[in-house]
Structure formats: C-alpha cells, structure tokens
C-alpha atoms as a PDB file:
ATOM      1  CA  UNK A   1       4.254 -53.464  64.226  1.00  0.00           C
ATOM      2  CA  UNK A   2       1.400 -51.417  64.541  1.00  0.00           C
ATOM      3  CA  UNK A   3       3.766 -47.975  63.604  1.00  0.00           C
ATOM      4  CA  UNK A   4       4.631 -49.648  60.523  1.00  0.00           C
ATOM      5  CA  UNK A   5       1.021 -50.210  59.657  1.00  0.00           C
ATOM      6  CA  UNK A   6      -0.001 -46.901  60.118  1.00  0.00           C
ATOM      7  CA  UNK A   7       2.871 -45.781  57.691  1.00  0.00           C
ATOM      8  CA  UNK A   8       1.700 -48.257  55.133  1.00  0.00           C
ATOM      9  CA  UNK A   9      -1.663 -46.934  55.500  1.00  0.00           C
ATOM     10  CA  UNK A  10      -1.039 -43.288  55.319  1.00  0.00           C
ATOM     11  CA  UNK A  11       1.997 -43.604  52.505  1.00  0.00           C
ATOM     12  CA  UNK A  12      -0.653 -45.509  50.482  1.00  0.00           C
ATOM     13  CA  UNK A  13      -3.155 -42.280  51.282  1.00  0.00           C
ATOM     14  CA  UNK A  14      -0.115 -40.133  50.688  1.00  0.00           C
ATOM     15  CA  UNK A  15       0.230 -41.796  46.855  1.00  0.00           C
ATOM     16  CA  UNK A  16      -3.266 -41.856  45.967  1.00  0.00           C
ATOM     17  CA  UNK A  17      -3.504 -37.852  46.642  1.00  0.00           C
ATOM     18  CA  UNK A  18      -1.046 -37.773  44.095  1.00  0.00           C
ATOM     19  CA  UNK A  19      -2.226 -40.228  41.761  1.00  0.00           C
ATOM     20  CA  UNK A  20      -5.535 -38.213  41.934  1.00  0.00           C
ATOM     21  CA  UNK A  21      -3.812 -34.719  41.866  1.00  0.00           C
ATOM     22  CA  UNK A  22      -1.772 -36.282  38.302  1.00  0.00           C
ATOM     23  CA  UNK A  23      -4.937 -37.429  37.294  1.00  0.00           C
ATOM     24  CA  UNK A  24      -6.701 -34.026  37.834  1.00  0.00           C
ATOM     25  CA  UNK A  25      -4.077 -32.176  36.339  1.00  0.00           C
ATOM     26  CA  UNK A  26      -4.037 -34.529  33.056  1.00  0.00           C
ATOM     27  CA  UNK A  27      -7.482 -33.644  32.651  1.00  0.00           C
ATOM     28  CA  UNK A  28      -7.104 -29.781  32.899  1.00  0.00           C
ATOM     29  CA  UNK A  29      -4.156 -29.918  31.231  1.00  0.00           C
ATOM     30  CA  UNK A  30      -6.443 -31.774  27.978  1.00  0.00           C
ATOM     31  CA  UNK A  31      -9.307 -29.394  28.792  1.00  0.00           C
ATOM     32  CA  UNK A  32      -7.155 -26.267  28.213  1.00  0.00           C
ATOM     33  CA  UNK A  33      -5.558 -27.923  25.318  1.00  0.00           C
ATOM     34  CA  UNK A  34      -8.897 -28.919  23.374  1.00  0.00           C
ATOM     35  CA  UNK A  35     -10.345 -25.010  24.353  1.00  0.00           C
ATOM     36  CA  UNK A  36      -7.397 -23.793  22.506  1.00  0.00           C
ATOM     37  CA  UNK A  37      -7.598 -25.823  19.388  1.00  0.00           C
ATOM     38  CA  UNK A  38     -11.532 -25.484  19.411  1.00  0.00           C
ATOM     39  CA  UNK A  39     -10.609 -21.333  19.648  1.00  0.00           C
ATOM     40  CA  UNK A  40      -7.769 -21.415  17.040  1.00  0.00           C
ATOM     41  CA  UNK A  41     -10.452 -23.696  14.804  1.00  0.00           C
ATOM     42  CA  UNK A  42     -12.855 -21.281  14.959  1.00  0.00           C
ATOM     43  CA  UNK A  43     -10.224 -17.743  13.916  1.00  0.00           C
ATOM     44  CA  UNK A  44      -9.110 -20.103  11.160  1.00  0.00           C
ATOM     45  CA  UNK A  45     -12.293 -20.210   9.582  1.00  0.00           C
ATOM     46  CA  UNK A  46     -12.970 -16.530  10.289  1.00  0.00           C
ATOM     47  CA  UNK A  47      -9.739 -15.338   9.105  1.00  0.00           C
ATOM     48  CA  UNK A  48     -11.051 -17.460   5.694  1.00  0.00           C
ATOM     49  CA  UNK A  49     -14.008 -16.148   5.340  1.00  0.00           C
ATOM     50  CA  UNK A  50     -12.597 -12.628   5.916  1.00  0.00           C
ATOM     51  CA  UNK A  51     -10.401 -13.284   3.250  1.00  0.00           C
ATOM     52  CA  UNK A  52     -12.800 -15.285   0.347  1.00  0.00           C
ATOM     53  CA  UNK A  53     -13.294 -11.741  -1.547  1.00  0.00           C
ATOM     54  CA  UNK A  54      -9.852 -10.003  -0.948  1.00  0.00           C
ATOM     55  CA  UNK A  55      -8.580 -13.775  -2.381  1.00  0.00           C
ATOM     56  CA  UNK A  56     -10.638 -12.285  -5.812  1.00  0.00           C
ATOM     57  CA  UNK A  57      -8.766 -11.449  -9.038  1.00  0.00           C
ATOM     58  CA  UNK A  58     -10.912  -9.588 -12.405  1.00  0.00           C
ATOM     59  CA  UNK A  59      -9.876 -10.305 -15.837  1.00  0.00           C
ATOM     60  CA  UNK A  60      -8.711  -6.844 -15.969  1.00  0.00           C
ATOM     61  CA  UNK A  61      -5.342  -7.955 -13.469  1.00  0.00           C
ATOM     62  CA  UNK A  62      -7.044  -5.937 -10.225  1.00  0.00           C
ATOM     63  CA  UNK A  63      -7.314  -7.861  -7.258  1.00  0.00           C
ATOM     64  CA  UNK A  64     -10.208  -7.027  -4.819  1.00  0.00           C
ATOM     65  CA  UNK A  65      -7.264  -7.187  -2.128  1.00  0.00           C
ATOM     66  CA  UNK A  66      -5.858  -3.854  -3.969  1.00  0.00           C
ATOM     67  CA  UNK A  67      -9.273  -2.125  -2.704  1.00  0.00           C
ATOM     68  CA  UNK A  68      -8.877  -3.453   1.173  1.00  0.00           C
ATOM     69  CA  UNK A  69     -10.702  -0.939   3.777  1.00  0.00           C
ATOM     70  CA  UNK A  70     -12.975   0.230   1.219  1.00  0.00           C
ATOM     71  CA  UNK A  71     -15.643   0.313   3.191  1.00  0.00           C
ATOM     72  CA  UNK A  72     -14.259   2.839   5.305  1.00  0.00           C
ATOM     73  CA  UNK A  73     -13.374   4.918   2.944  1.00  0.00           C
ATOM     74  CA  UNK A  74     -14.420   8.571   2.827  1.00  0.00           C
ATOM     75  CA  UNK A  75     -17.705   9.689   0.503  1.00  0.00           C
ATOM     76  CA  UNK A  76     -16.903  11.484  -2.565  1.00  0.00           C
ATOM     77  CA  UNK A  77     -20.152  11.453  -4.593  1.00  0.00           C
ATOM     78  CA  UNK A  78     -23.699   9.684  -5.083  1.00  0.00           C
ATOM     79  CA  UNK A  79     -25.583   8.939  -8.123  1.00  0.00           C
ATOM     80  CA  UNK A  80     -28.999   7.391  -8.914  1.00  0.00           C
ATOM     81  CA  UNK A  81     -30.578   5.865 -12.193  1.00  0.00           C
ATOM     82  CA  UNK A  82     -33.414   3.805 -12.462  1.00  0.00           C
ATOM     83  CA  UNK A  83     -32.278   0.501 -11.824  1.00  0.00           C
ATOM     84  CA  UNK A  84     -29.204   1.206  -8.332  1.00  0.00           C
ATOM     85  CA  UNK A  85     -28.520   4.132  -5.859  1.00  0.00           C
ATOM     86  CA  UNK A  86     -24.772   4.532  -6.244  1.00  0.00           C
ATOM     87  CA  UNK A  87     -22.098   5.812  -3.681  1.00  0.00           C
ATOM     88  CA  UNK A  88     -18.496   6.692  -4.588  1.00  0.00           C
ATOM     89  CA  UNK A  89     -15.566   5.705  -2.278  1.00  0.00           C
ATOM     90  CA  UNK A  90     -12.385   6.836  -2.593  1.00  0.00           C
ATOM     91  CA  UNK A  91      -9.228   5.975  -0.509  1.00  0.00           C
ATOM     92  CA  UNK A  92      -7.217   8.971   1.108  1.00  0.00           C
ATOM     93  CA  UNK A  93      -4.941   9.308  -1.479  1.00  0.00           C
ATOM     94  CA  UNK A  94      -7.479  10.109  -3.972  1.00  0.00           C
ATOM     95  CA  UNK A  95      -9.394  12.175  -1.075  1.00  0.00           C
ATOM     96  CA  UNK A  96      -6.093  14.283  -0.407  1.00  0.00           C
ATOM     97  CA  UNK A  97      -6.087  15.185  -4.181  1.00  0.00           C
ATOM     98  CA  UNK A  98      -9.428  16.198  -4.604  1.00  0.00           C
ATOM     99  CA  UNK A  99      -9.312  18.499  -1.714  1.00  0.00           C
ATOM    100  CA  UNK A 100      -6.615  20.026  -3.373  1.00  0.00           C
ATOM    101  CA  UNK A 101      -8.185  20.574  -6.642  1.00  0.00           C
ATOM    102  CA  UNK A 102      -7.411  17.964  -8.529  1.00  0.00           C
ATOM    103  CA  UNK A 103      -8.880  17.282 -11.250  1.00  0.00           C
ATOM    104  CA  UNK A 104     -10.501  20.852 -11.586  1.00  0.00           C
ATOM    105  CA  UNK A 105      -7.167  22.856 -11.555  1.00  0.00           C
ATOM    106  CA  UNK A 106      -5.621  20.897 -14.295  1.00  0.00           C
ATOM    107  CA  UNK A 107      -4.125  18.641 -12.332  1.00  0.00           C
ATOM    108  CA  UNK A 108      -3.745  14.749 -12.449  1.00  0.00           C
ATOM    109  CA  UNK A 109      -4.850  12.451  -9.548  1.00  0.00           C
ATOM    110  CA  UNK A 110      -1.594  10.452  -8.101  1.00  0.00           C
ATOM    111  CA  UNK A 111      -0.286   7.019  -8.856  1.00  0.00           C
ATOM    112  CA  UNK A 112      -2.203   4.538  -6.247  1.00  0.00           C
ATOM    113  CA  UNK A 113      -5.656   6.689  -6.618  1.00  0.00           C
ATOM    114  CA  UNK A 114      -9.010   4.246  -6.050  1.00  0.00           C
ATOM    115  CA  UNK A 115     -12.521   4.571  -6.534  1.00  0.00           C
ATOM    116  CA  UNK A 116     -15.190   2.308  -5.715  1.00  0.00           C
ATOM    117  CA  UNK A 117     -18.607   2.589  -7.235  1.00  0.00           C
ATOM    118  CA  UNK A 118     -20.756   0.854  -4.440  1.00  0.00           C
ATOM    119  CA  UNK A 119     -24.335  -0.010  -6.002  1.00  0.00           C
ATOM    120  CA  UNK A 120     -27.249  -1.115  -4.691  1.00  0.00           C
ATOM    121  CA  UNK A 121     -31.201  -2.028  -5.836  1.00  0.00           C
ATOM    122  CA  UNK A 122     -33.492   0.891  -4.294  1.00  0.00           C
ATOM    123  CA  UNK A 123     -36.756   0.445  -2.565  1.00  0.00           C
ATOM    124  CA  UNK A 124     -39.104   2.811  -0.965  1.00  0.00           C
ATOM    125  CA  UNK A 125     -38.853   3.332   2.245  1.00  0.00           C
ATOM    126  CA  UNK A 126     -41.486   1.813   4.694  1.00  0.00           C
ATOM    127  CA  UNK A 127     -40.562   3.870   7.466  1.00  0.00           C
ATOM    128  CA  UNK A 128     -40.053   7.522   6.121  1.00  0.00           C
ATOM    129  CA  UNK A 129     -43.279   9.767   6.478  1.00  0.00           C
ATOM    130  CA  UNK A 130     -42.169  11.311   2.396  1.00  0.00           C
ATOM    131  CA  UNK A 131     -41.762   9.170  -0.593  1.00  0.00           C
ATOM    132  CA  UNK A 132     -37.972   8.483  -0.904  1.00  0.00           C
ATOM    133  CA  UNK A 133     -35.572   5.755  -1.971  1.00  0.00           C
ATOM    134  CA  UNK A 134     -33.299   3.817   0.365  1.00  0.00           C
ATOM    135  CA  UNK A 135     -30.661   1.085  -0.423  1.00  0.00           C
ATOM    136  CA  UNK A 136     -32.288  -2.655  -0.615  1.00  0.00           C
ATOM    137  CA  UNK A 137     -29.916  -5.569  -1.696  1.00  0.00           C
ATOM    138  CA  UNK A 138     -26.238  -4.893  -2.253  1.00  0.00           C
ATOM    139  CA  UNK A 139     -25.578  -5.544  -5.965  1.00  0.00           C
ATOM    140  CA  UNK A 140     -21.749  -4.899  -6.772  1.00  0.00           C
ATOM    141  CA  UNK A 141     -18.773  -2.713  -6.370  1.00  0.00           C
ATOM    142  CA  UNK A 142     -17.361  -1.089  -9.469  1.00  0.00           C
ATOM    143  CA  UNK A 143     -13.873  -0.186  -8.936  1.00  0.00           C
ATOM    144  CA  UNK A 144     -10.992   1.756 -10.415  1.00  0.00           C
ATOM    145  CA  UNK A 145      -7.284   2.066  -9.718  1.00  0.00           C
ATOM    146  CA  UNK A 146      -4.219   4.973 -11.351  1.00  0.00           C
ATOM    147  CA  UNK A 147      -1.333   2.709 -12.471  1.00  0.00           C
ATOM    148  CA  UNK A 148       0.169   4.120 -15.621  1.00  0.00           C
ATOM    149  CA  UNK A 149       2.596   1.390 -15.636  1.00  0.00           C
ATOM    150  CA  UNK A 150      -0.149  -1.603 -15.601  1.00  0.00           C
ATOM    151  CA  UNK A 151      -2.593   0.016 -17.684  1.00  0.00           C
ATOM    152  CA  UNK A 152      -1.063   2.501 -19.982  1.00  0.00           C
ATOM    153  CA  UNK A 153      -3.474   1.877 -22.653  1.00  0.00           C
ATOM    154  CA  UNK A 154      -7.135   3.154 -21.011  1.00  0.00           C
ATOM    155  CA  UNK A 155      -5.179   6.276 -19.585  1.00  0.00           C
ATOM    156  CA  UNK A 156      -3.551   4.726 -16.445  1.00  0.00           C
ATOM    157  CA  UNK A 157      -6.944   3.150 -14.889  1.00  0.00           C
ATOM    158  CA  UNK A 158      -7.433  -0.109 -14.498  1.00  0.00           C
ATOM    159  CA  UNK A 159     -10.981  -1.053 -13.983  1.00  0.00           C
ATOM    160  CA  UNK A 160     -12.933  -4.027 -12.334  1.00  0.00           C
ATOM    161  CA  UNK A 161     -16.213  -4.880 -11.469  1.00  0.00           C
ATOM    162  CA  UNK A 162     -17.224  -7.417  -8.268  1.00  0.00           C
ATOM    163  CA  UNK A 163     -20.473  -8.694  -8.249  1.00  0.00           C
ATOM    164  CA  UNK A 164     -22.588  -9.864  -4.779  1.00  0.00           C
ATOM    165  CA  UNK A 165     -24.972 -12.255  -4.280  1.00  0.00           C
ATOM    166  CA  UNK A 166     -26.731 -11.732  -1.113  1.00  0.00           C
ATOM    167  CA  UNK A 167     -27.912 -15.533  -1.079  1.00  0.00           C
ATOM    168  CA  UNK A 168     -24.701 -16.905  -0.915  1.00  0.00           C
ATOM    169  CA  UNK A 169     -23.097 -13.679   1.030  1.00  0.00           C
ATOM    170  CA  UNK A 170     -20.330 -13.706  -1.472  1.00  0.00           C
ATOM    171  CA  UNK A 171     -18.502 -11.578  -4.337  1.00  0.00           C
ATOM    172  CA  UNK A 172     -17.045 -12.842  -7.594  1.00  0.00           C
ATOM    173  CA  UNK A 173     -15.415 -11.476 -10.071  1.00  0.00           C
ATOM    174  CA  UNK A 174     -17.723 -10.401 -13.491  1.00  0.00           C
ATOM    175  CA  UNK A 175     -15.633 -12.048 -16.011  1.00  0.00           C
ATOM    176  CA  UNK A 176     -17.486  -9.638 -18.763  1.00  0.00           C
ATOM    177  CA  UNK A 177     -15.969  -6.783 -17.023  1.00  0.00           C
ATOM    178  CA  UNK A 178     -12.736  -6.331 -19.761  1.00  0.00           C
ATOM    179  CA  UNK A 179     -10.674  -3.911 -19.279  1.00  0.00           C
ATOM    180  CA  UNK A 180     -11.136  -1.871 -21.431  1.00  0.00           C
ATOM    181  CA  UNK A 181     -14.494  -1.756 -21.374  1.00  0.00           C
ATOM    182  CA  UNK A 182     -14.810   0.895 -18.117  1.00  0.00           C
ATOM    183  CA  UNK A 183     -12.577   2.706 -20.027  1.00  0.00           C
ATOM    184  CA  UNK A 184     -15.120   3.284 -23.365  1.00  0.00           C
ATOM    185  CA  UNK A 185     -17.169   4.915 -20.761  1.00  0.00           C
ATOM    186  CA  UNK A 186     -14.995   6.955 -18.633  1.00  0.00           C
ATOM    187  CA  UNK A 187     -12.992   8.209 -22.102  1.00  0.00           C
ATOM    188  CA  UNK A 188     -15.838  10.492 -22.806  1.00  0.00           C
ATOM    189  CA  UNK A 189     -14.318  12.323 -19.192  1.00  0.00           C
ATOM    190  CA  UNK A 190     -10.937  11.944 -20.696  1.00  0.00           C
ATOM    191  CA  UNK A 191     -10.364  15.906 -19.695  1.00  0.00           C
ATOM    192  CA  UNK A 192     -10.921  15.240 -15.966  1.00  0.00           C
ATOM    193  CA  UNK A 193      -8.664  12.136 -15.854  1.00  0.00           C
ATOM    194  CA  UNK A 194     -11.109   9.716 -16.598  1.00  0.00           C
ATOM    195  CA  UNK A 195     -13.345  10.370 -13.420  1.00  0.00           C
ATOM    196  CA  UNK A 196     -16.671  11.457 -13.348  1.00  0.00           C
ATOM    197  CA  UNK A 197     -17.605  12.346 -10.753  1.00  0.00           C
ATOM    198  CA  UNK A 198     -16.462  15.557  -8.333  1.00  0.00           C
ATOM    199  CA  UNK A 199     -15.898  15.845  -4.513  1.00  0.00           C
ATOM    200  CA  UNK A 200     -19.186  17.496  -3.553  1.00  0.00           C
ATOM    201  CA  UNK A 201     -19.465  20.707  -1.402  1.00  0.00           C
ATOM    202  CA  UNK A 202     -20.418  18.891   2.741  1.00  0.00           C
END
C-alpha cells in the first residue's frame, strides 16, 4: 500500500514539473513572439518614414525616388547669393561625363544624368575666428534629370523642385515648380546642355 502511495505522490510531482515546464515554455514562447512583433512594428514605421519623400511626385512627372542616394552623391560645384549657400550633386553618371569633358568638348551629358541643387539659409558662423558663412536651415533641393524621351520640349531635362520644412522634418513637392519653368532659366546655357555649372578643379 504504502509503494503505491509513494508512486501517486511522486507521479503527481512528476506531472506538475511538466505542467510548470508547459507553462514556462507558453510564456517564453509569447514573450519571444510579442518582442518580434514589437521589433517588426517598429522597422515598419522606419521603413515609412524612410520612404515619405522618395513616395514624392512634382508637377513636372519627376519623382523624388528618381534622385535616391543623393545625398551621397559626389560634389560638382557651389554657389552663393544673398538669400542660400548652394551645393551641386550629381550622380556618377553625370560625374563620369564631366570628368571626361563633357560639356566643354562639345559633348552631350548621357541619358539618366542628375543634378541636385541642395540649398540652404546661411548664417555666420559663431565658432570660426574670421567672418564667414556656414549652412543654417535646410531649405530645398532643386533637381534635374536627361530624358529626351519624357521631356523633349525643355531640351531633354526635366526639372523639379522639393521644398523642406525643418518643423515638420519633411519635403513636399512645390507645385509652382512647372516644368518648364527651370528650363526659361537654364535655356540661356542652352550651349553647355542646359547646365550651369562646371566640375571644379579639387
């Protein structure tokens, strides 16, 4: 009698282990579950944020997504007037053609060429022991792209301008920024394919 009870006893021990080890196990299992979802949650809403300016389109037909990397993109030129500081981007298409001459031997630059214009409001410099200018707020990106086929009418470059606001952190579209309306500027550098400004001497 007394063998029995003892393997009552310690087959009832034996199945509570296991309840508790099932019970454990549920829980981890949920824990790794609700870390995943929380994770994925989170790269959802980074991957849309990433995206909110590429997801841009201008009246002109360019989408900010044409222009992706930009901001890595090698230094061709800088500018200043009295209202932005101004750098000019282009992507290595455009780079590889204006190390080879283009558009000073005659030369035009290739289908898929971009430039951005990237244009900011100066201030002086607080730190610098001279008097000298330094980028403040981020104002907008001015970009251009060659496709004769899309815009055969302002010489094969389609043109777009983005604007910032650094309150919201986000870029829209100018909807004043036509088409043709870059192009009644750039026309008057017709001879050098429309662009402006040349690779300078580094």
């Amino acid at each position: 009698m007394s063998e029995l009870v003892t393997k009552s006893v310690a087959q009832e021990q034996q199945e509570q282990k296991i309840e508790t080890r099932t019970v454990v196990e549920r829980m981890a299992g949920f824990t790794i579950v609700a870390t995943a979802v929380a994770v994925l949650t989170v790269l959802v809403a980074t991957a849309v944020y990433a995206q909110d300016k590429y997801s841009l389109k201008s009246p002109s037909g360019l989408a900010f997504s044409d222009f992706r990397g930009y901001e890595d993109w090698a230094v061709v030129s800088s500018a200043r007037t009295e209202q932005v500081l101004k750098v000019i981007v282009a992507n290595p298409a455009m780079i590889k053609a204006y190390k080879a001459g283009v558009p000073g031997n005659g030369q035009f630059f290739p289908q898929g060429s971009m430039v951005v214009k990237l244009q900011w409001k100066p201030k002086k410099s607080t730190e610098a022991p001279f008097q000298v200018d330094v980028p403040d707020v981020f104002k907008q990106a001015f970009v251009m792209e060659k496709d004769s086929k899309r815009f055969p009418k302002t010489g094969g470059w389609g043109y777009a301008v983005f604007n910032y606001d650094a309150a919201s952190d986000k870029f829209t579209a100018d909807p004043k920024a036509l088409q043709d309306c870059g192009n009644s500027c750039h026309v008057a550098v017709k001879a050098k394919d429309y662009i402006f400004h040349p690779y300078q001497k580094r």
